[in-house]
Protein backbone atom coordinates (compact mmCIF):
# COMPACT_ATOMS: atom_id res chain seq x y z
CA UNK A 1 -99.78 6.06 75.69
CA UNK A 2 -96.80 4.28 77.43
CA UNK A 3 -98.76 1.00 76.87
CA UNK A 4 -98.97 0.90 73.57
CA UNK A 5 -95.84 1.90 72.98
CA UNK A 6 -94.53 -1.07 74.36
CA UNK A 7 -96.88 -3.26 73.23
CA UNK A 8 -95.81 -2.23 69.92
CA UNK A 9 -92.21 -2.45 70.46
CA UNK A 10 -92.74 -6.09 71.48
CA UNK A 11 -94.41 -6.98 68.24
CA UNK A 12 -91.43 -5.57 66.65
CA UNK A 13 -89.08 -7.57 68.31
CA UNK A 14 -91.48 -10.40 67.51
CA UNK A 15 -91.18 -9.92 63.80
CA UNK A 16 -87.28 -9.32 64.12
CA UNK A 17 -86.78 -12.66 66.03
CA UNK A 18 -88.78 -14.88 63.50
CA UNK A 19 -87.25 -13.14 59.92
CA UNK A 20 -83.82 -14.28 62.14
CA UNK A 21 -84.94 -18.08 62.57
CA UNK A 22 -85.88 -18.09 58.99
CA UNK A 23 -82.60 -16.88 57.63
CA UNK A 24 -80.72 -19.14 60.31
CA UNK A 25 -83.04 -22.19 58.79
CA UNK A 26 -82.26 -21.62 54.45
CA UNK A 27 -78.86 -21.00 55.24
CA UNK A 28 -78.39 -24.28 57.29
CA UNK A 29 -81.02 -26.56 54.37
CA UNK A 30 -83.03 -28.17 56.14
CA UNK A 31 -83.93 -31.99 55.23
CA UNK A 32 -87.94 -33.27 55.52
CA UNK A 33 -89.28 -36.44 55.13
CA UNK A 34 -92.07 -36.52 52.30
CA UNK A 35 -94.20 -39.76 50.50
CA UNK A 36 -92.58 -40.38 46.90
CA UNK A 37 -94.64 -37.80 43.97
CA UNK A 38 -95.91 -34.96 46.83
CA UNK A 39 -94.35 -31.88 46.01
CA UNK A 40 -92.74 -29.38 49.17
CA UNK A 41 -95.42 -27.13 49.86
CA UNK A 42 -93.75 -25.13 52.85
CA UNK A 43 -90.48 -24.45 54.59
CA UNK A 44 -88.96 -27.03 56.86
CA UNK A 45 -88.60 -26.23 60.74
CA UNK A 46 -86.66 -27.51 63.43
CA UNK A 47 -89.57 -29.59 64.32
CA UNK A 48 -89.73 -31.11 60.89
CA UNK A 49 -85.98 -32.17 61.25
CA UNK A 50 -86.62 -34.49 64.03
CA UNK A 51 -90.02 -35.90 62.34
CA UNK A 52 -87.73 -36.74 59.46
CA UNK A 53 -84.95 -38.06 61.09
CA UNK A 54 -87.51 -40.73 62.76
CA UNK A 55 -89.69 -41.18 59.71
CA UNK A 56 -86.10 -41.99 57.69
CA UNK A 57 -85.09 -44.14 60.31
CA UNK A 58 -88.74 -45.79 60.23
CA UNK A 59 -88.30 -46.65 56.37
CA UNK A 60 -85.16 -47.91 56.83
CA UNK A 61 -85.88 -50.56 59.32
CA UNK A 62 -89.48 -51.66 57.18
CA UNK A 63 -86.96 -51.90 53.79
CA UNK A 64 -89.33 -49.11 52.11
CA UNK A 65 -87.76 -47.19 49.76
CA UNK A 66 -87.92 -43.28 51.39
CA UNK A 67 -87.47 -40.07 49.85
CA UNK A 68 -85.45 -36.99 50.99
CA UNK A 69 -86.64 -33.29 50.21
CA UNK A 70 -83.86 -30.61 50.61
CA UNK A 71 -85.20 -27.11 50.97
CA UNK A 72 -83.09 -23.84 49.43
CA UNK A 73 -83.61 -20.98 48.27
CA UNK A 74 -83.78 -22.09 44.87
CA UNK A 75 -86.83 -24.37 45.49
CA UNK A 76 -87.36 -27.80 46.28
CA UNK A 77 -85.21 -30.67 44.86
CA UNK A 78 -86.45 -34.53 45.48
CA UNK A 79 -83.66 -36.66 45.80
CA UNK A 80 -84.29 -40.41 46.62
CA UNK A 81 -82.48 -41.92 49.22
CA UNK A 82 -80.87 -45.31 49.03
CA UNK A 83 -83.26 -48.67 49.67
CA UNK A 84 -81.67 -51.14 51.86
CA UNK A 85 -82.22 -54.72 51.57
CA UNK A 86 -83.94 -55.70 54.53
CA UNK A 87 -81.79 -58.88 55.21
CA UNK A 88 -78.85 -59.60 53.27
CA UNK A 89 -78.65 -63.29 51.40
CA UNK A 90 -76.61 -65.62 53.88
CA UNK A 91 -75.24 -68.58 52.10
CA UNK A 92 -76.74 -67.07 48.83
CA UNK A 93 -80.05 -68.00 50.06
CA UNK A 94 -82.79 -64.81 50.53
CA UNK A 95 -85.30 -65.37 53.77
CA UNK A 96 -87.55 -62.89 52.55
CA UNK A 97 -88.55 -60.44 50.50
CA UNK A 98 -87.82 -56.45 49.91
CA UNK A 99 -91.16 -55.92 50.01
CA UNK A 100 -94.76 -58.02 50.80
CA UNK A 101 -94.81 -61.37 52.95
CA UNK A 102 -94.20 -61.39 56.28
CA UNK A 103 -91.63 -59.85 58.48
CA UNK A 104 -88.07 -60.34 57.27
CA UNK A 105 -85.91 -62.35 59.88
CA UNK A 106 -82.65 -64.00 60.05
CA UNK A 107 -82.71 -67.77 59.24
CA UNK A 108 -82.01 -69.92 62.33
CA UNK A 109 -80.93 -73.03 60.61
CA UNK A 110 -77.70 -73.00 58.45
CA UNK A 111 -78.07 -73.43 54.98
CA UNK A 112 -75.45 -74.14 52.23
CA UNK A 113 -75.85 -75.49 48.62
CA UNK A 114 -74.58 -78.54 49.27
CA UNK A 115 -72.15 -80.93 46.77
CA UNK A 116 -74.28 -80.19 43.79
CA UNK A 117 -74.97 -84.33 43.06
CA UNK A 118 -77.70 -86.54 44.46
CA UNK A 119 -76.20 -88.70 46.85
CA UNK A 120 -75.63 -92.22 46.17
CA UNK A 121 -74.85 -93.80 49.13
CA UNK A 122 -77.21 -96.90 49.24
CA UNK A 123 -76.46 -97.36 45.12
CA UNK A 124 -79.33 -95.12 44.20
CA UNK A 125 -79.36 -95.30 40.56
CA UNK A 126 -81.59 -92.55 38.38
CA UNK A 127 -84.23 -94.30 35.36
CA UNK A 128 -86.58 -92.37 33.41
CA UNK A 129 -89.88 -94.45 32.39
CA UNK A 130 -92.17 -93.54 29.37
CA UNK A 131 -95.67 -93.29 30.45
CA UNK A 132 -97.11 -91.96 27.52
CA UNK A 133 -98.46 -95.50 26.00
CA UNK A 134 -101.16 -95.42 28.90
CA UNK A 135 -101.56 -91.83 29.93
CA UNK A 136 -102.56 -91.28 26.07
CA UNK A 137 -105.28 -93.82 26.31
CA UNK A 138 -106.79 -92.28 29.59
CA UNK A 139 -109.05 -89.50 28.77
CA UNK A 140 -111.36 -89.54 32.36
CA UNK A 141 -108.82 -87.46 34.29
CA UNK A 142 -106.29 -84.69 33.43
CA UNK A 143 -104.11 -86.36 35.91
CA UNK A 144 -103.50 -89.60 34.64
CA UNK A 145 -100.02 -89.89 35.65
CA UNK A 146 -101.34 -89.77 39.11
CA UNK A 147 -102.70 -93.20 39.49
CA UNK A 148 -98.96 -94.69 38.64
CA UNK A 149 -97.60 -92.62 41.37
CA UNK A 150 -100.09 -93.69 43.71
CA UNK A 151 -99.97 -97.49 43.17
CA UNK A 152 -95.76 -97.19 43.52
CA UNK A 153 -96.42 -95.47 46.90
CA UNK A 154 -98.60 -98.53 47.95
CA UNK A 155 -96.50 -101.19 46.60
CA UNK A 156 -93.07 -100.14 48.05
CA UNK A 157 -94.74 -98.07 51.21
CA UNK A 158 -94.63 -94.48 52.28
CA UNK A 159 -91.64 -94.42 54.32
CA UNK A 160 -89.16 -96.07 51.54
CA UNK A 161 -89.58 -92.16 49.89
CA UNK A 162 -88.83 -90.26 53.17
CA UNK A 163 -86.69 -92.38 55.01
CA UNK A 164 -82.26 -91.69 55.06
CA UNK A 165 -82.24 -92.86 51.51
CA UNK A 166 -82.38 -90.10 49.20
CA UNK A 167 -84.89 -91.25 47.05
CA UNK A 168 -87.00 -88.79 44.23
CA UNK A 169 -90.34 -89.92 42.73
CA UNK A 170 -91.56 -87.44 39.82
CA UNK A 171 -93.93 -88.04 36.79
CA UNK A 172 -95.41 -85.66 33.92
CA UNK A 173 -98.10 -86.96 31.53
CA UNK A 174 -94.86 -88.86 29.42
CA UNK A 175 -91.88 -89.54 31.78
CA UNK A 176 -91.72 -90.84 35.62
CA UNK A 177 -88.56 -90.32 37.00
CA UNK A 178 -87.43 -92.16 40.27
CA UNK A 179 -84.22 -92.11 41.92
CA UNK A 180 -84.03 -94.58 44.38
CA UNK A 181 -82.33 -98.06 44.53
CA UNK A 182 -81.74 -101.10 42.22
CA UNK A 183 -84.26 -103.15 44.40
CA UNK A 184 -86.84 -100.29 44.57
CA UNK A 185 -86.17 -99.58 40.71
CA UNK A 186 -87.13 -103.09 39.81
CA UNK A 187 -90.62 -102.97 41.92
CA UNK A 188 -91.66 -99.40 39.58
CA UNK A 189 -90.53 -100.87 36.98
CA UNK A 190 -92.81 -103.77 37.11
CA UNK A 191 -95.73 -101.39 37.93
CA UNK A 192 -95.42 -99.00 35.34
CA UNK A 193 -95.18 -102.44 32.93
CA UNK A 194 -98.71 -103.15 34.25
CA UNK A 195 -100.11 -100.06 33.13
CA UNK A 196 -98.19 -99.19 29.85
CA UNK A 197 -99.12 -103.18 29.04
CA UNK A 198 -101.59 -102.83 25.62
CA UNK A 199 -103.57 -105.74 27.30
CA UNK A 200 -104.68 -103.85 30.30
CA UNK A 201 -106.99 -100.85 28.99
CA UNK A 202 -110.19 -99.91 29.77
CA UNK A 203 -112.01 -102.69 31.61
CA UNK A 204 -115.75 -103.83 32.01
CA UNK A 205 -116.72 -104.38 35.33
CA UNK A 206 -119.52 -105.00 37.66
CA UNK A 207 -119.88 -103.61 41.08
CA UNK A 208 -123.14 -104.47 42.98
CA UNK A 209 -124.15 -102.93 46.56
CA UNK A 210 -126.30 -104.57 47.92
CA UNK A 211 -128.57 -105.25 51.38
CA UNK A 212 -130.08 -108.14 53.34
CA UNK A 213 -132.28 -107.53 56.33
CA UNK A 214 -130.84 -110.43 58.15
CA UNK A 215 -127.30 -111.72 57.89
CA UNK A 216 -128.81 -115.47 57.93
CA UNK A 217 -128.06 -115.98 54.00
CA UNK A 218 -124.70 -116.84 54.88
CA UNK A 219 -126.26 -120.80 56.11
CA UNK A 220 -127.17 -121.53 53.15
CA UNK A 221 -124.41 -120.29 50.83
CA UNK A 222 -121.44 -121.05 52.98
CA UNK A 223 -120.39 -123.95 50.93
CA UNK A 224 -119.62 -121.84 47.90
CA UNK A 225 -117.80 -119.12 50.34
CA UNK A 226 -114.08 -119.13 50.19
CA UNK A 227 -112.65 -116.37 53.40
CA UNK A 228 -110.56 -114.11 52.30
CA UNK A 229 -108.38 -112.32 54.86
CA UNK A 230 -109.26 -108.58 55.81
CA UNK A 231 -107.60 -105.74 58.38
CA UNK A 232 -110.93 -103.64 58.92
CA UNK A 233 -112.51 -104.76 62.06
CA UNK A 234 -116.46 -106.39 61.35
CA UNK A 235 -115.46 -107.05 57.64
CA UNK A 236 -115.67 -109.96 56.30
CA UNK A 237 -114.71 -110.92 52.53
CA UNK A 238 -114.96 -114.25 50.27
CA UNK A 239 -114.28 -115.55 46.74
CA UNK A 240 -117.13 -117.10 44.43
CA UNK A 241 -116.80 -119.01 41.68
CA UNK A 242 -118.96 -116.52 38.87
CA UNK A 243 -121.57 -119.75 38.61
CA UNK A 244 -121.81 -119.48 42.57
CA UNK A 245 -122.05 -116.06 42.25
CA UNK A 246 -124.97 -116.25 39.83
CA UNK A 247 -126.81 -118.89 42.13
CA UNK A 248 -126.13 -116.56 45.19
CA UNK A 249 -127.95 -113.35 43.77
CA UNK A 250 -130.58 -115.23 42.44
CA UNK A 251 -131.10 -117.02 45.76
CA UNK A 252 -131.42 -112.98 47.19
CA UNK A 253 -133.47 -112.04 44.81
CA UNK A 254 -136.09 -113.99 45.95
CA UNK A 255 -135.68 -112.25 49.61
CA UNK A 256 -138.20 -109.41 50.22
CA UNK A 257 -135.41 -107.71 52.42
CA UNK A 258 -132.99 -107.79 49.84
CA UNK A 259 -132.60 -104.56 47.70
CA UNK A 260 -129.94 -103.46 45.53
CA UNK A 261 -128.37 -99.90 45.62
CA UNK A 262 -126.44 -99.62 42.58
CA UNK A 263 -126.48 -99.78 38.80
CA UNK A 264 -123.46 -103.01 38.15
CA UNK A 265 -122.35 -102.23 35.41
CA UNK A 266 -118.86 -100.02 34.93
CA UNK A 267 -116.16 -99.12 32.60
CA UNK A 268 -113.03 -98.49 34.47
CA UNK A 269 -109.60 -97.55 33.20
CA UNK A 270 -106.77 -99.60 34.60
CA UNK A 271 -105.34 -98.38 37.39
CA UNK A 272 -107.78 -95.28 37.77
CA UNK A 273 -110.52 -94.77 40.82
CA UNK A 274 -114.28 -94.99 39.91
CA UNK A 275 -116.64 -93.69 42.37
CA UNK A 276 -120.02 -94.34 42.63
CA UNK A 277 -122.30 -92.26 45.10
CA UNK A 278 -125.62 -92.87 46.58
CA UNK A 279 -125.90 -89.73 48.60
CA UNK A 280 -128.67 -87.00 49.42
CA UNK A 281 -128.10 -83.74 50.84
CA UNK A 282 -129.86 -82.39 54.23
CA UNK A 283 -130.56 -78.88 55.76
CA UNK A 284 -131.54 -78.41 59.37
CA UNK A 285 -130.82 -75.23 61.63
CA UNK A 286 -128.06 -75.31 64.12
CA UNK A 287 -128.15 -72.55 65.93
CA UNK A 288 -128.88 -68.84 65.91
CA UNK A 289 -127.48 -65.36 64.46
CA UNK A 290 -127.27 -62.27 65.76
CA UNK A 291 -128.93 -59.48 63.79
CA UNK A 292 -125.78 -58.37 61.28
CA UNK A 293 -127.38 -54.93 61.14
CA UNK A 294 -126.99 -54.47 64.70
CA UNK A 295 -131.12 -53.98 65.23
CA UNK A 296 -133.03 -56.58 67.21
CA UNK A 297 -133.71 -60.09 65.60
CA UNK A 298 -131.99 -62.99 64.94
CA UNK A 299 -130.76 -65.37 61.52
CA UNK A 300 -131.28 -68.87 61.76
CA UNK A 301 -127.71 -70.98 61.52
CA UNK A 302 -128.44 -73.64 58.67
CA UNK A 303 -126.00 -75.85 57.69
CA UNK A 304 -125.88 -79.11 55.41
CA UNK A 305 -125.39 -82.86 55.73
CA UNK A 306 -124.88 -85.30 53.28
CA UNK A 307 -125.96 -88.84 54.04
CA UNK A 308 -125.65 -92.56 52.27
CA UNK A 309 -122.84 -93.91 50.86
CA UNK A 310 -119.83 -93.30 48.26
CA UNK A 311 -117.69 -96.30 46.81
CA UNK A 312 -114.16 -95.77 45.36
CA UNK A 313 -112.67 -98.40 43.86
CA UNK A 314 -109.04 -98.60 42.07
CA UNK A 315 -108.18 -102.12 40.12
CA UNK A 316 -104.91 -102.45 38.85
CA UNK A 317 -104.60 -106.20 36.34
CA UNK A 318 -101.74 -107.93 36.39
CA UNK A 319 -99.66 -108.27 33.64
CA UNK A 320 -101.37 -111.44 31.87
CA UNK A 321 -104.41 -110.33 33.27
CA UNK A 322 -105.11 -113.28 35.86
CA UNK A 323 -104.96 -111.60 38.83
CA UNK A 324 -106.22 -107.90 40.01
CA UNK A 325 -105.21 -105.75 42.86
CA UNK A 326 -107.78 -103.46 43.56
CA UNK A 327 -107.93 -100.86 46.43
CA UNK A 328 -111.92 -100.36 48.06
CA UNK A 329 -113.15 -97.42 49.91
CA UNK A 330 -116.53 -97.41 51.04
CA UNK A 331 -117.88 -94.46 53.29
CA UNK A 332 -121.37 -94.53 54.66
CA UNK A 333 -123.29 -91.71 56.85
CA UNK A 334 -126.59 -91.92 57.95
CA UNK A 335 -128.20 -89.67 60.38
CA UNK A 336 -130.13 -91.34 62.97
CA UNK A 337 -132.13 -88.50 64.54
CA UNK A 338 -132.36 -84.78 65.09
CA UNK A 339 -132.19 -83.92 68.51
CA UNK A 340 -133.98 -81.01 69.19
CA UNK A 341 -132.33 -78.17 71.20
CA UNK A 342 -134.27 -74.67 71.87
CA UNK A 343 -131.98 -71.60 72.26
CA UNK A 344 -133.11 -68.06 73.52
CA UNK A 345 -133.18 -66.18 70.39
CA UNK A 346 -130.63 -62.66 70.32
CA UNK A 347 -131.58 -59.83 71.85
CA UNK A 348 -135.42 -61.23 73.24
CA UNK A 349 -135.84 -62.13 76.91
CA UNK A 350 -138.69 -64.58 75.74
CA UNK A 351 -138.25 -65.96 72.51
CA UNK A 352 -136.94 -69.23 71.92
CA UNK A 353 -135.53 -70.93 68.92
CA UNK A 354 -136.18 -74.32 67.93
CA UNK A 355 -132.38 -76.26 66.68
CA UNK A 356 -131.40 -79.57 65.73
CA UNK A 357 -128.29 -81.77 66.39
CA UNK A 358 -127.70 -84.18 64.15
CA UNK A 359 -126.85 -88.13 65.74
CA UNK A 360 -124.86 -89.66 63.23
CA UNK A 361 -124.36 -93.61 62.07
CA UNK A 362 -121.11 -93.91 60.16
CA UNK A 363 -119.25 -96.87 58.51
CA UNK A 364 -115.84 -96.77 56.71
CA UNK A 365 -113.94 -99.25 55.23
CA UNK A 366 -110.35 -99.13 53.61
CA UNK A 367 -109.01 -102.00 52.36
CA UNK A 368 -106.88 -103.84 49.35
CA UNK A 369 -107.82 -107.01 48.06
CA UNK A 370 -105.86 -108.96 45.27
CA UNK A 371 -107.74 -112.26 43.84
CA UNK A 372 -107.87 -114.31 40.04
CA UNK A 373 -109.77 -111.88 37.74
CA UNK A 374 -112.18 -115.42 37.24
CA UNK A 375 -113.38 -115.34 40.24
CA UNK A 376 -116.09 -112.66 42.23
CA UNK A 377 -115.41 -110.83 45.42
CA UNK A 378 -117.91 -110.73 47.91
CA UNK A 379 -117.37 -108.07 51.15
CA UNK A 380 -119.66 -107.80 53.61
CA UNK A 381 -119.44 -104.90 56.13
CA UNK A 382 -121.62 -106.42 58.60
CA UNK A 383 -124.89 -104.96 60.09
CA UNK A 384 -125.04 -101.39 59.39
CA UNK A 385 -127.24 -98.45 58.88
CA UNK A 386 -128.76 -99.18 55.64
CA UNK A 387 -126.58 -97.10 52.59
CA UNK A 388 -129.81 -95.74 51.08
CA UNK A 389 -131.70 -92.93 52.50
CA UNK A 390 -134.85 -93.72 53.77
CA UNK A 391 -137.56 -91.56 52.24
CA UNK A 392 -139.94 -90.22 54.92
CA UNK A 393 -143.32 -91.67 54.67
CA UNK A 394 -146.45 -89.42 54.01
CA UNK A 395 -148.33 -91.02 56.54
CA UNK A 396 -145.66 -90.64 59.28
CA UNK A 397 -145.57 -87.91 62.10
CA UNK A 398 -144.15 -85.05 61.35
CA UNK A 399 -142.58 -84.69 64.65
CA UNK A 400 -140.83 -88.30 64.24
CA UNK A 401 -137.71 -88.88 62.96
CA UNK A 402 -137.45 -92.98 62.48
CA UNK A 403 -133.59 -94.48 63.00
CA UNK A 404 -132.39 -95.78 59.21
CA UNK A 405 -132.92 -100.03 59.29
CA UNK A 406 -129.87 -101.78 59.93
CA UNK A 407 -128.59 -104.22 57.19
CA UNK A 408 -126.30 -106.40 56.01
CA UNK A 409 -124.35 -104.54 53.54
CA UNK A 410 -122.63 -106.46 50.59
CA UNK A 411 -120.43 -105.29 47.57
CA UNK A 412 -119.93 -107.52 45.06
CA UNK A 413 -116.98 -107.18 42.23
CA UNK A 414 -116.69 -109.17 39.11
CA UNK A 415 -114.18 -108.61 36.16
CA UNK A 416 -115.78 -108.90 32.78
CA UNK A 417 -112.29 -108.37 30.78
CA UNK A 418 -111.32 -105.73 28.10
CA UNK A 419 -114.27 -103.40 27.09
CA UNK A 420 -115.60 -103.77 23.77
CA UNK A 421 -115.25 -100.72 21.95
CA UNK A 422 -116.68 -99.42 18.57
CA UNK A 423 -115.25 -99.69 15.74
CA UNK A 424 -115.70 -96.22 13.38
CA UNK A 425 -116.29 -95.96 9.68
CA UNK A 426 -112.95 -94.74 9.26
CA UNK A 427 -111.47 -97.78 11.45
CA UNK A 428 -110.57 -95.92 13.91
CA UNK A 429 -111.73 -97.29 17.89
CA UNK A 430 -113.80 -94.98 19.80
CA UNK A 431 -114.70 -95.13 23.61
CA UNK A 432 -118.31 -96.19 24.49
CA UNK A 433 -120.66 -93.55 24.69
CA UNK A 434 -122.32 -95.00 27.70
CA UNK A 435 -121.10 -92.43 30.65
CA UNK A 436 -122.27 -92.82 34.31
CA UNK A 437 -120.13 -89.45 35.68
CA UNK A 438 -120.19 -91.42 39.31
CA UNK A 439 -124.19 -90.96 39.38
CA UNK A 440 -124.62 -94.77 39.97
């Protein structure tokens, strides 16, 4: 009996100590962190006082906006607590953001807004150019305005734009704006001339690519070859009268290792880049997968090549139209072979996997040319992999892989002036409706 009467008298005092702690915790209000919308479900502790206290402090240092829940008898009351910016604006410019982006820090570099004016120091003048008269006319690219920026940048160099010389080069589809001085002002002046010029639209041209199996034409034509001077290492370039020209492809024609790679004739817009392309794509397996389900097996690795060539070419005429500047890329990729490579498959002790790696022939060539639009530029880039794909034969091995033929690889580029165009009922002109979209 003495037992349970003090095991009873300790669950009183129990009871007695915990109504005390309750009483001592609404008349004190305790504070709680809680997520913005939940409603307080329960009393707050002492335990849930410290939890806040670091949660608060938590919110405050990640520049969340936190919320406070005070506890009374009453009932709960949400009352949101002030958001501090995470870093205040130094110099009145922000490093980051309240919230999103990476992790707010203090710039390192001092910053101010400076005098408010472009600096003139060199006699940097500011000019405005309307472009409209040509970017109208262009109807091939939603950039047009892009080509005049471009051709400034080659004809005055990179570095005159980021150099000490505060210098601005900006153009919409109507106005180019440059800020830069009276010497550099006069150079984009005279190139936006040469594309705004009425005389200078679209123009016919023809572009020929061409190969010989044996570089020994150049005996017999080297009296109509006039050298022209190149950068590219293995190039070599020349001017033809058109007459000579004429002769010359005729005189190729008649070679059964010449072939030609490319439909001539183009309509290009002054100052814009035509490409032509002469490429294939092809698959082979490089390697092996693991299994993405995590069960035994293996996913072959295939990936994609392109090989043969691509021609970019960018004319610019001058402004009576005698001479043309004209910038020529040519890239050509052929693949060689397929070396085969066997790799132990994932997850087998005995099965092997058959993989190729591709052995590459490549050939690039970057250069600008400027010669009188009467005259034909011939460039050859010397004895390369053929531009062409070679089709596999039928009768071949299908274990071989033949190397591509190595050629002498010639472009030929001949102005044939202004395009004609069409002339509409209404009088109105309207573009050719001849369109090669770069498939030739």
């Amino acid at each position: 009996m003495s037992a349970r009467l003090v095991a009873f008298a300790l669950v009183v005092f129990l009871l007695a100590d915990s109504a005390a702690a309750q009483t001592s915790s609404r008349a004190r209000g305790s504070v709680r962190w809680r997520p913005p919308g939940e409603k307080s479900t329960a009393r707050a502790t002492d335990s849930t006082d410290s939890r806040s206290a670091t949660r608060a402090d938590d919110d405050k240092s990640s520049g969340r906006a936190s919320v406070l829940v005070t506890a009374d008898d009453a009932g709960s009351q949400v009352v949101p607590a002030a958001a501090e910016d995470p870093i205040a604006p130094r110099d009145g410019v922000r490093t980051a953001q309240a919230t999103g982006g990476p992790t707010a820090r203090p710039p390192i570099a001092r910053v101010t807004k400076g005098s408010g004016t472009l600096p003139n120091d060199q006699g940097q003048v500011w000019r405005e150019y309307d472009i409209s008269p040509y970017t109208l006319r262009v109807t091939s690219t939603n950039q047009p305005e892009q080509a005049i920026v471009d051709w400034i940048l080659r004809e005055t160099g990179y570095e005159a734009w980021h150099g000490e010389e505060v210098a601005v080069l900006n153009a919409t589809r109507g106005t180019l704006r440059v800020y830069h001085t009276p010497e550099k002002q006069a150079i984009v002046g005279e190139i936006v001339d040469r594309f705004v010029n009425t005389e200078a639209e679209t123009q016919a041209m023809t572009v020929r690519v061409a190969t010989v199996g044996h570089p020994n034409w150049r005996a017999r034509a080297s009296q109509m070859l006039r050298p022209v001077p190149t950068q590219t290492q293995g190039i070599q370039a020349w001017l033809l009268a058109k007459e000579d020209a004429t002769l010359l492809l005729t005189e190729l024609g008649r070679r059964s290792d010449y072939q030609q790679h490319s439909s001539p004739h183009l309509l290009v817009n002054n100052g814009q880049t035509t490409i032509l392309n002469g490429t294939r794509s092809r698959q082979y397996v490089r390697g092996v997968l693991a299994s993405a389900n995590g069960l035994a097996g293996y996913t072959p690795d295939v990936a994609q090549l392109t090989e043969g060539y691509t021609l970019e070419l960018s004319p610019l005429l001058s402004l009576d139209g005698s001479t043309i500047d004209a910038v020529l890329k040519f890239h050509n990729d052929q693949v060689e072979k397929m070396v085969a490579v066997q790799l132990q498959a994932p997850g087998t002790a005995q099965q092997w996997v058959n993989t190729e790696v591709p052995q590459l022939s490549s050939c690039r060539l970057q250069e600008r040319f400027r010669w009188p639009s009467d005259k034909v530029l011939l460039v050859s880039l010397g004895m390369v992999a053929s531009p062409v794909p070679q089709m596999k034969s039928p009768l071949s091995l299908p274990l071989t892989s033949p190397a591509p033929p190595r050629a002498d690889t010639l472009i030929f580029i001949e102005n044939k002036g202004a395009a004609v165009r069409n002339v509409t009922p209404a009088g109105t002109a309207s573009a050719p409706a001849t369109k090669y979209h770069g498939r030739y």
